[in-house]
PDB file of N, CA and C in Angstrom:
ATOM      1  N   UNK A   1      93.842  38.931  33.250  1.00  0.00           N
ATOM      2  CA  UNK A   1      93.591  38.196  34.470  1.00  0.00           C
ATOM      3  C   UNK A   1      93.518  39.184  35.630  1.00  0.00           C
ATOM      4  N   UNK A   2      92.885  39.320  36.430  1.00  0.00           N
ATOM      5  CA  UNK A   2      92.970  39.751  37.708  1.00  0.00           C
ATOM      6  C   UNK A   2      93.787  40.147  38.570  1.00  0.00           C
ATOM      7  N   UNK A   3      94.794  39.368  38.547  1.00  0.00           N
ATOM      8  CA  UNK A   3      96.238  39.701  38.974  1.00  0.00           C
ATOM      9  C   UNK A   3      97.074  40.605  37.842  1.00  0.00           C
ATOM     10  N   UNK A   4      96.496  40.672  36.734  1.00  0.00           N
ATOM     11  CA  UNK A   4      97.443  41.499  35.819  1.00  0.00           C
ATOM     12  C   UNK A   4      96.413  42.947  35.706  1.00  0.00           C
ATOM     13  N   UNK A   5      95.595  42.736  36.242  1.00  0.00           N
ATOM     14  CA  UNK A   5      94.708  44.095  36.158  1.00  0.00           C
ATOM     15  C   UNK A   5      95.192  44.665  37.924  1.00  0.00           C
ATOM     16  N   UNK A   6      95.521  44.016  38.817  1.00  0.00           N
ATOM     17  CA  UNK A   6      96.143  44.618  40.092  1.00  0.00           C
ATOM     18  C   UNK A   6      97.443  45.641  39.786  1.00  0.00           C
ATOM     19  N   UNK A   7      98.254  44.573  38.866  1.00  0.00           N
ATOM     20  CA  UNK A   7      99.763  44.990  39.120  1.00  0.00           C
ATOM     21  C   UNK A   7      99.461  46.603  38.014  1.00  0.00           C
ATOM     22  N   UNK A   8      98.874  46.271  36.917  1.00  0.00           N
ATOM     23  CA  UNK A   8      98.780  47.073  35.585  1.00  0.00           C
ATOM     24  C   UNK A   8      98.275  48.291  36.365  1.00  0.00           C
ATOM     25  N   UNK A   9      96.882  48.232  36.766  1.00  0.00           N
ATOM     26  CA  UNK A   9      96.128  49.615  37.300  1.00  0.00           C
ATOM     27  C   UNK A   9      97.678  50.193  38.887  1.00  0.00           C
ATOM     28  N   UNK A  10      98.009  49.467  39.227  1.00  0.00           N
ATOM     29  CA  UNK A  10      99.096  49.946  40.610  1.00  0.00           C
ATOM     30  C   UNK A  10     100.210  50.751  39.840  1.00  0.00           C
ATOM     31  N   UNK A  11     100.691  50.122  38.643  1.00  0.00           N
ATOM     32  CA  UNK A  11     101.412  50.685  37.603  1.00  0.00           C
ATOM     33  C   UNK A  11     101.178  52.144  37.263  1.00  0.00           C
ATOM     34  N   UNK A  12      99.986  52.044  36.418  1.00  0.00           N
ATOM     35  CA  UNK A  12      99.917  53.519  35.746  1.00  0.00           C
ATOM     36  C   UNK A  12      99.674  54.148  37.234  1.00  0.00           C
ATOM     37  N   UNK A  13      99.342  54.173  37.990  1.00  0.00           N
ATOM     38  CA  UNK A  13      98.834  55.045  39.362  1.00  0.00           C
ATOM     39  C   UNK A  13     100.324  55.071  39.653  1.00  0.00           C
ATOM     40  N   UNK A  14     100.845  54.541  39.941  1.00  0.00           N
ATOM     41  CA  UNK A  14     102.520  55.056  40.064  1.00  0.00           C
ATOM     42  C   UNK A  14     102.880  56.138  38.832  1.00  0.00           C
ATOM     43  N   UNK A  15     103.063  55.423  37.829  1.00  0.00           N
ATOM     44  CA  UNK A  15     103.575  56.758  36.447  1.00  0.00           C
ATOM     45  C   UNK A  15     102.917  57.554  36.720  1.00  0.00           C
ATOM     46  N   UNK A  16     101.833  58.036  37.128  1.00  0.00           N
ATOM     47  CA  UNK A  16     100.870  59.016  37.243  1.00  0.00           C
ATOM     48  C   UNK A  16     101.095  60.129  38.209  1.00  0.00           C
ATOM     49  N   UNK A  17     101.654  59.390  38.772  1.00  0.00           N
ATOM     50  CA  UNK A  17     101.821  60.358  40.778  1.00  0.00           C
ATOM     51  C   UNK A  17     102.800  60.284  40.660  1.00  0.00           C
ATOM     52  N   UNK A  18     104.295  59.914  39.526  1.00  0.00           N
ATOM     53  CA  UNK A  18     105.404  60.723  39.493  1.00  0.00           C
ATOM     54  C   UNK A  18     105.449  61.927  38.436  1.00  0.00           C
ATOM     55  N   UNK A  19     104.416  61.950  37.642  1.00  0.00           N
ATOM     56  CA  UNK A  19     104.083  62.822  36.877  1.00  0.00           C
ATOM     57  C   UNK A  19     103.754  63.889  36.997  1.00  0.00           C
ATOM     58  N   UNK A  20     103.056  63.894  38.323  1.00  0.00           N
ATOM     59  CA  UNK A  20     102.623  65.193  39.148  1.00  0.00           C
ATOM     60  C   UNK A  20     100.917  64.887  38.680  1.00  0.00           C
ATOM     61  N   UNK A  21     100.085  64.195  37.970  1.00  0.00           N
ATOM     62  CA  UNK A  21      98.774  63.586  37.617  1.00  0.00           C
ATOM     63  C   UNK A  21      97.804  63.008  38.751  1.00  0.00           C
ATOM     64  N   UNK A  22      98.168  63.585  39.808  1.00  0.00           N
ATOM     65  CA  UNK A  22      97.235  62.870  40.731  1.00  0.00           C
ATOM     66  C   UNK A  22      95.576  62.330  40.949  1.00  0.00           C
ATOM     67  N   UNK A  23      95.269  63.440  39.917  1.00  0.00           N
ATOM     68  CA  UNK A  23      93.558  62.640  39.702  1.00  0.00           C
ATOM     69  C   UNK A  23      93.934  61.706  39.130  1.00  0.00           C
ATOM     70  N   UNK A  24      94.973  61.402  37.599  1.00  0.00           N
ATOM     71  CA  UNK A  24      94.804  60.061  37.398  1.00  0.00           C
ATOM     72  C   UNK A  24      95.367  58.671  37.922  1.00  0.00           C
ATOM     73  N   UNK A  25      96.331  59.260  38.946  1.00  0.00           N
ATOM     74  CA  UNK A  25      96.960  58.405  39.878  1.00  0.00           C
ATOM     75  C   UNK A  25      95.497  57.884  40.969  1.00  0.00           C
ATOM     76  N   UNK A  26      95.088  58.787  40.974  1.00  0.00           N
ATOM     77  CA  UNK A  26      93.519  58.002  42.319  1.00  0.00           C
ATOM     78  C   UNK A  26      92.724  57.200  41.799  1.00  0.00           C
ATOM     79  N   UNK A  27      92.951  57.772  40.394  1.00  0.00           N
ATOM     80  CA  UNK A  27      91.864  56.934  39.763  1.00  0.00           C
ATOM     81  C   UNK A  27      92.577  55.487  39.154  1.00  0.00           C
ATOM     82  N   UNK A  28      93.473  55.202  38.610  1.00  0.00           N
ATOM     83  CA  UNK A  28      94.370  54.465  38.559  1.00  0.00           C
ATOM     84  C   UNK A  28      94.658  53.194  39.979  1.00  0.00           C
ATOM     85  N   UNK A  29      94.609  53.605  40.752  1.00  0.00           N
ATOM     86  CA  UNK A  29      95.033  53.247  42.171  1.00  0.00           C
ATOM     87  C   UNK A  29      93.348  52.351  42.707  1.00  0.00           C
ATOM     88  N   UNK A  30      92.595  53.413  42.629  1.00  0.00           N
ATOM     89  CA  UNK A  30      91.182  53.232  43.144  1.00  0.00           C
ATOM     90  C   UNK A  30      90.970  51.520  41.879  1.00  0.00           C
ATOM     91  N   UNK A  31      90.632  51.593  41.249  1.00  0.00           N
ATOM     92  CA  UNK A  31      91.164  50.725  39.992  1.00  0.00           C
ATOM     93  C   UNK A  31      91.752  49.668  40.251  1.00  0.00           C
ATOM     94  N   UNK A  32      92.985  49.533  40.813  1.00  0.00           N
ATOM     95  CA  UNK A  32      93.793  48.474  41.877  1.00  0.00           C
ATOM     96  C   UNK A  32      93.318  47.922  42.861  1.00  0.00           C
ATOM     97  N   UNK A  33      92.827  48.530  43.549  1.00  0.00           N
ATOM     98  CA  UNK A  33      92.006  47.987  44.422  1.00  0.00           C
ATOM     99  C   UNK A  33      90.964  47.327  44.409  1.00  0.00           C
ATOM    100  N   UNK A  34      90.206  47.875  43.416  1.00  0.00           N
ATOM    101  CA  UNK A  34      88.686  46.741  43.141  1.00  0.00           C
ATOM    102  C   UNK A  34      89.527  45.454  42.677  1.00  0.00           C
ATOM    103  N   UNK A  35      90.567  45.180  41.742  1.00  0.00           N
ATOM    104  CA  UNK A  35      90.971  43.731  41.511  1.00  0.00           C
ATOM    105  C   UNK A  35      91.405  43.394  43.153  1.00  0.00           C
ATOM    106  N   UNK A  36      91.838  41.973  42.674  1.00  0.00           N
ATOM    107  CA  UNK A  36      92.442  41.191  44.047  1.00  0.00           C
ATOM    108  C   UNK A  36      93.994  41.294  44.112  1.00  0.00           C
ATOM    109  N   UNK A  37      94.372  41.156  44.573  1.00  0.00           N
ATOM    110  CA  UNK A  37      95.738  41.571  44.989  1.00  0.00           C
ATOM    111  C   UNK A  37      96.994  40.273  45.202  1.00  0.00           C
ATOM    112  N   UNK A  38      97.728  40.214  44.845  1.00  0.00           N
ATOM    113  CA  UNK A  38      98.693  39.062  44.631  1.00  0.00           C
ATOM    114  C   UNK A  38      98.433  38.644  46.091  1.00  0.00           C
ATOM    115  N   UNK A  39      98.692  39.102  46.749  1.00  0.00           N
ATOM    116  CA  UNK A  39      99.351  39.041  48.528  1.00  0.00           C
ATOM    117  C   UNK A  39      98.906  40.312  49.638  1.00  0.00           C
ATOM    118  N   UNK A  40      98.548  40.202  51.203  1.00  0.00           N
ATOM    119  CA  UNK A  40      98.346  40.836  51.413  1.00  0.00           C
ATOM    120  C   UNK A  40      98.759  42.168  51.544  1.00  0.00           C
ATOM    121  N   UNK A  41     100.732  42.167  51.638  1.00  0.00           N
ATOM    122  CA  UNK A  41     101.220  43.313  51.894  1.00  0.00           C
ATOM    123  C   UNK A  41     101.339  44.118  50.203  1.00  0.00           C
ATOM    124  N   UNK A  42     100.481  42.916  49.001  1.00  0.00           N
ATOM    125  CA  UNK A  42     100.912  44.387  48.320  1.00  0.00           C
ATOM    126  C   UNK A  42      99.039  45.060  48.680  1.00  0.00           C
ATOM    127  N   UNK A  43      98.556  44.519  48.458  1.00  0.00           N
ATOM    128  CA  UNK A  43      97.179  45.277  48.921  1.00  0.00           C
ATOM    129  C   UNK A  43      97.032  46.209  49.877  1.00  0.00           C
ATOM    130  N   UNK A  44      98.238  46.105  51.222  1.00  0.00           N
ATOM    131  CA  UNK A  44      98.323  47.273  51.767  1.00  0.00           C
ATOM    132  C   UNK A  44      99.395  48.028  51.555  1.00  0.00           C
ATOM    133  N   UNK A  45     100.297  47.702  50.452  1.00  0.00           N
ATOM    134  CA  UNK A  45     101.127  48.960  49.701  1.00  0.00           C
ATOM    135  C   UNK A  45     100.384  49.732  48.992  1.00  0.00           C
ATOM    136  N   UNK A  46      99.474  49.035  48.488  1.00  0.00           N
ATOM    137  CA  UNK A  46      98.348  50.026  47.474  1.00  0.00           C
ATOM    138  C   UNK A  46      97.343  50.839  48.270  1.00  0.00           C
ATOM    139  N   UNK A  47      96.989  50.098  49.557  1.00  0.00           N
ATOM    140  CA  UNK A  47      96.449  50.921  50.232  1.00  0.00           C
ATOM    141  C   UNK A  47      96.819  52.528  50.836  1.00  0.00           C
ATOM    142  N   UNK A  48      97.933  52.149  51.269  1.00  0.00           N
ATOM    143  CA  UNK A  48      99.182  52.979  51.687  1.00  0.00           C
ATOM    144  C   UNK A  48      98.818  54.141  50.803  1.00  0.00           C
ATOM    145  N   UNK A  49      99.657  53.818  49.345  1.00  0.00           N
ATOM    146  CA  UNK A  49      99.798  54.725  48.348  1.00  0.00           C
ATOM    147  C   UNK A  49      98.624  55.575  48.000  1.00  0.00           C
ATOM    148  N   UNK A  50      97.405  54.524  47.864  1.00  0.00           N
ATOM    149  CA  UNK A  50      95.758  55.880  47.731  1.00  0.00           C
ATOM    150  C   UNK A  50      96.254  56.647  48.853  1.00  0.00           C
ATOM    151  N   UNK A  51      96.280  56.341  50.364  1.00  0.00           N
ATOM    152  CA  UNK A  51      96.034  57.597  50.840  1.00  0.00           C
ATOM    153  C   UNK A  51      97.031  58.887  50.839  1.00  0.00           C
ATOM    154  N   UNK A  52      98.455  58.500  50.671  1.00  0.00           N
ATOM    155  CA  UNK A  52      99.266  58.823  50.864  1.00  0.00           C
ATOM    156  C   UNK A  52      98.447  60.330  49.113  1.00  0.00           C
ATOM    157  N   UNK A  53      98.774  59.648  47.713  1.00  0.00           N
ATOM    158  CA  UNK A  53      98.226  60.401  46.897  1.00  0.00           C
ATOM    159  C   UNK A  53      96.598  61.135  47.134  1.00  0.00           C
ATOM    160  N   UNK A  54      95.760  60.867  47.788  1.00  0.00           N
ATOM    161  CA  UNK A  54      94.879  61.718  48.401  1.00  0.00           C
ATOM    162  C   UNK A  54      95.216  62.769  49.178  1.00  0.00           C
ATOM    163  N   UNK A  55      95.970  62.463  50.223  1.00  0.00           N
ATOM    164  CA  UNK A  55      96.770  63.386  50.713  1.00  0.00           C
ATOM    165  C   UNK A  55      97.273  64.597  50.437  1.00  0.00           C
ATOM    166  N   UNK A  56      97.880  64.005  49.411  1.00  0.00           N
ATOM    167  CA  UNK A  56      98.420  65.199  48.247  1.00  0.00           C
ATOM    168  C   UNK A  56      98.055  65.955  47.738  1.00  0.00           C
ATOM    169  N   UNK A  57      96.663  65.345  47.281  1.00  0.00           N
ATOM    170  CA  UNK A  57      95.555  66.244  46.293  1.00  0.00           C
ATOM    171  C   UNK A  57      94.810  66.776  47.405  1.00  0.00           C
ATOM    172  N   UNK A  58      94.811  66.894  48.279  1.00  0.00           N
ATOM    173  CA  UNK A  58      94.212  67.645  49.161  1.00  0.00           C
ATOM    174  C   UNK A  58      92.574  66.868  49.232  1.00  0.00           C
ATOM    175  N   UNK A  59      92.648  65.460  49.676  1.00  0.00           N
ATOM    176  CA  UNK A  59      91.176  65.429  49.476  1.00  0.00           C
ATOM    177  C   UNK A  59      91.552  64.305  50.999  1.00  0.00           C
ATOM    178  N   UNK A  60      91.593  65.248  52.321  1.00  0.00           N
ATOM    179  CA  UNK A  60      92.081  64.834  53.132  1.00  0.00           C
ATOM    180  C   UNK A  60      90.801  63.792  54.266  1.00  0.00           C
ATOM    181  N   UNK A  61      89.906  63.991  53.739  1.00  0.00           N
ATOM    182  CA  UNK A  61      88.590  63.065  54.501  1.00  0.00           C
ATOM    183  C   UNK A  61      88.625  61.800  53.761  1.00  0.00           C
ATOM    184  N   UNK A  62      89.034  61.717  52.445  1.00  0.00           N
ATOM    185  CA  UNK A  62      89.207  60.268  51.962  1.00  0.00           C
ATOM    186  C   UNK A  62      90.386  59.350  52.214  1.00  0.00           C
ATOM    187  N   UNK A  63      91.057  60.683  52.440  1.00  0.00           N
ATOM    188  CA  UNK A  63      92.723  59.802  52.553  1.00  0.00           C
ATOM    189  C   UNK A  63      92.442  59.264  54.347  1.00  0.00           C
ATOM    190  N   UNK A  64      91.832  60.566  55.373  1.00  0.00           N
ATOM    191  CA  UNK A  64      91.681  59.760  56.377  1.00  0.00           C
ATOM    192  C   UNK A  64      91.021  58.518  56.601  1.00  0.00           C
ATOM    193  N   UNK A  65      89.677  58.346  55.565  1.00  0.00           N
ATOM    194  CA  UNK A  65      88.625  57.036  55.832  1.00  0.00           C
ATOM    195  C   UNK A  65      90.138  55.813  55.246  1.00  0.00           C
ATOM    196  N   UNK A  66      90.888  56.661  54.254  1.00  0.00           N
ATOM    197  CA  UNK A  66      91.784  55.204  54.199  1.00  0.00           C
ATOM    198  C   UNK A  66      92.814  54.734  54.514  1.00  0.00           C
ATOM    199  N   UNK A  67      93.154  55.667  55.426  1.00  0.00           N
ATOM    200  CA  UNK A  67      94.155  55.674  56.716  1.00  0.00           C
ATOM    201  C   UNK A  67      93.501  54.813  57.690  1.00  0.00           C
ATOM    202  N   UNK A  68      91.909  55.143  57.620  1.00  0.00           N
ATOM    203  CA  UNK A  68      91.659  54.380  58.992  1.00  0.00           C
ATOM    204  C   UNK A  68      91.741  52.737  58.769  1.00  0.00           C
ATOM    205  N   UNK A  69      91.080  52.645  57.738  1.00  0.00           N
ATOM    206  CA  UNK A  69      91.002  51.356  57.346  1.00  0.00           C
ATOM    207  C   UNK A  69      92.250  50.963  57.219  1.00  0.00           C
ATOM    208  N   UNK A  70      92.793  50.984  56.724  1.00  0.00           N
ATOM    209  CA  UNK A  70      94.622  50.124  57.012  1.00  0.00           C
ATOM    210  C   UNK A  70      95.102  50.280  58.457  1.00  0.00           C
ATOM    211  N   UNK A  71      94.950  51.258  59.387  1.00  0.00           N
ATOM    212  CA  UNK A  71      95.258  51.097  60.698  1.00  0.00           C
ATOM    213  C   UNK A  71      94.285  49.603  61.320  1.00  0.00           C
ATOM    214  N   UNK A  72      93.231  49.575  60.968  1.00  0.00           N
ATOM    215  CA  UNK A  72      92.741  48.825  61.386  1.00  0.00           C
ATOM    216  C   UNK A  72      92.667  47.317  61.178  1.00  0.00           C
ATOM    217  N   UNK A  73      93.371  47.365  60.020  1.00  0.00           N
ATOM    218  CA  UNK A  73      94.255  46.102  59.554  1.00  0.00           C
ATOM    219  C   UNK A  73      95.348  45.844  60.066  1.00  0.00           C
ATOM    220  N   UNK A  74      96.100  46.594  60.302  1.00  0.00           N
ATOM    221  CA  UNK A  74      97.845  46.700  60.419  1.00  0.00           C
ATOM    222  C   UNK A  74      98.119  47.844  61.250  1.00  0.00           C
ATOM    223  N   UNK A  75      97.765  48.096  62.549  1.00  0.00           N
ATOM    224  CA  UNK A  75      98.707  48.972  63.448  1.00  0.00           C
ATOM    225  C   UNK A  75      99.664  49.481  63.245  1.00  0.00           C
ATOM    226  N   UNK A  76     100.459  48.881  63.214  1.00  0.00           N
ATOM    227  CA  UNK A  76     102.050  48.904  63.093  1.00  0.00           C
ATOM    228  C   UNK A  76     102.329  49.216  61.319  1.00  0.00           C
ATOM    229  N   UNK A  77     101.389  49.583  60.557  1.00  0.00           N
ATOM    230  CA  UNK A  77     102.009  49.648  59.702  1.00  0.00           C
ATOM    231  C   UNK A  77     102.499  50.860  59.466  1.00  0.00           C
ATOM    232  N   UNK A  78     103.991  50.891  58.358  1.00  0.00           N
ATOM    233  CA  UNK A  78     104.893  52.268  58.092  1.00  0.00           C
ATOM    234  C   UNK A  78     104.306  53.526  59.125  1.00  0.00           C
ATOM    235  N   UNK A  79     103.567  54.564  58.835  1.00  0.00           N
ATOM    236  CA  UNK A  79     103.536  55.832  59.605  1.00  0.00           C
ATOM    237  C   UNK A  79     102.080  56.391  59.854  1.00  0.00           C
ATOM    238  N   UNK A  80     101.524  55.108  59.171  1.00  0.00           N
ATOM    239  CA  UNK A  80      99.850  55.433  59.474  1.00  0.00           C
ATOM    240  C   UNK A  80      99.342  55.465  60.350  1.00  0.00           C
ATOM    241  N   UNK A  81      99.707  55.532  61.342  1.00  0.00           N
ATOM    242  CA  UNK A  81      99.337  55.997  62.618  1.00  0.00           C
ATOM    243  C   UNK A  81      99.540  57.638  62.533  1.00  0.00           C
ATOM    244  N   UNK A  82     100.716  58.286  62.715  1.00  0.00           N
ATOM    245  CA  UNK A  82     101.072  59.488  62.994  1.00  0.00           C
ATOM    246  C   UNK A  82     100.435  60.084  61.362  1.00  0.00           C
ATOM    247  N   UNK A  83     100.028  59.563  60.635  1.00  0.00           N
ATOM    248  CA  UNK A  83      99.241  60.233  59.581  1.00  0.00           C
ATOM    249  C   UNK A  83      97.403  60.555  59.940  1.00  0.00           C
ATOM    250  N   UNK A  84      96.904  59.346  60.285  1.00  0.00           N
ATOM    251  CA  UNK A  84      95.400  59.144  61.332  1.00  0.00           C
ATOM    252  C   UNK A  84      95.667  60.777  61.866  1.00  0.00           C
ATOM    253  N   UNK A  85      96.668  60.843  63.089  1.00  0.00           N
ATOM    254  CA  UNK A  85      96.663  61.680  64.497  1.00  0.00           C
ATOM    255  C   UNK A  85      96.784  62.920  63.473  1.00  0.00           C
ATOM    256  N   UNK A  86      97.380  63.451  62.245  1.00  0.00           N
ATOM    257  CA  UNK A  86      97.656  64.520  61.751  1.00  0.00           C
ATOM    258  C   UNK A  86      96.137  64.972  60.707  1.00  0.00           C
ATOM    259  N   UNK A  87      95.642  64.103  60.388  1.00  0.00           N
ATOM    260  CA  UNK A  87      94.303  64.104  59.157  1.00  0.00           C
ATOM    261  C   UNK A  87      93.552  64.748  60.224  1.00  0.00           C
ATOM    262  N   UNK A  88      93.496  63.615  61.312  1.00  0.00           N
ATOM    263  CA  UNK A  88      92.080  63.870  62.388  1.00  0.00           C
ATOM    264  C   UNK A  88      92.123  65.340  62.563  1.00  0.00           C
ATOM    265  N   UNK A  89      93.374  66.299  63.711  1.00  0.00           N
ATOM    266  CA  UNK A  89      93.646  67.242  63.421  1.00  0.00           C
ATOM    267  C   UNK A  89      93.536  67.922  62.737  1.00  0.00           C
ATOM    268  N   UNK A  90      93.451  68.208  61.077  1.00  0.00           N
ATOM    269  CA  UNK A  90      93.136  68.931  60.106  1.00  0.00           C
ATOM    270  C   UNK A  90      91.826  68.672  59.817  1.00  0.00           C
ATOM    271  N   UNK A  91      91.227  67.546  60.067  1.00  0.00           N
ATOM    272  CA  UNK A  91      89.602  67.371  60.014  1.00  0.00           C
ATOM    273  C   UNK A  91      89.151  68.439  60.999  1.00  0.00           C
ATOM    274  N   UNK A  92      89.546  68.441  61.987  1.00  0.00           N
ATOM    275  CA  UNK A  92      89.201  69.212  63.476  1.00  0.00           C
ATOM    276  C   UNK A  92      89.452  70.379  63.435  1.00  0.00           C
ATOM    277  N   UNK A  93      90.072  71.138  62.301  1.00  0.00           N
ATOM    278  CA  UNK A  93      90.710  72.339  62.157  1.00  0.00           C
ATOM    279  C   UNK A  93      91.522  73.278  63.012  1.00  0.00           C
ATOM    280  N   UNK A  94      92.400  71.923  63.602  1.00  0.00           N
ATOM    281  CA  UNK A  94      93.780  72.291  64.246  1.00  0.00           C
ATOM    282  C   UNK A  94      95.020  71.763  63.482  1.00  0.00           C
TER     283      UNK A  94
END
């Protein structure tokens, strides 16, 4: 079902990115996202988490396009703001 392909793909993308596996955590994650999502805040926990694991892997223009997009959902959400102001910066090569 749809909802068990959300939670399942959010799953292994977690085991994955404690594994130190981060391509298969993006890909895993990316995966999560095409299903629908129980509720909105887990859709932007998953959101969260791609960029946060992009981040990581150093693939910092994707993690910003998905920084932006959750700011633009949710302001106020956790630290994505002061993550935006730090990407942009490293986009800018400061």
């Amino acid at each position: 079902s749809p909802r068990q392909r959300f939670e399942a793909a959010s799953l292994l993308g977690r085991l994955y990115k404690e594994h130190g596996d981060l391509e298969h955590a993006i890909e895993w994650f990316e995966h999560a996202a095409e299903a629908a999502a129980p509720g909105v805040e887990d859709a932007r926990s998953l959101q969260y988490e791609l960029g946060v694991v992009l981040e990581e892997a150093g693939e910092t223009t994707r993690a910003l396009a998905v920084f932006l997009e959750l700011l633009a959902e949710a302001k106020d959400y956790r630290d994505v703001s002061a993550r935006v102001d730090r990407l942009t910066r490293v986009q800018a090569g400061g």
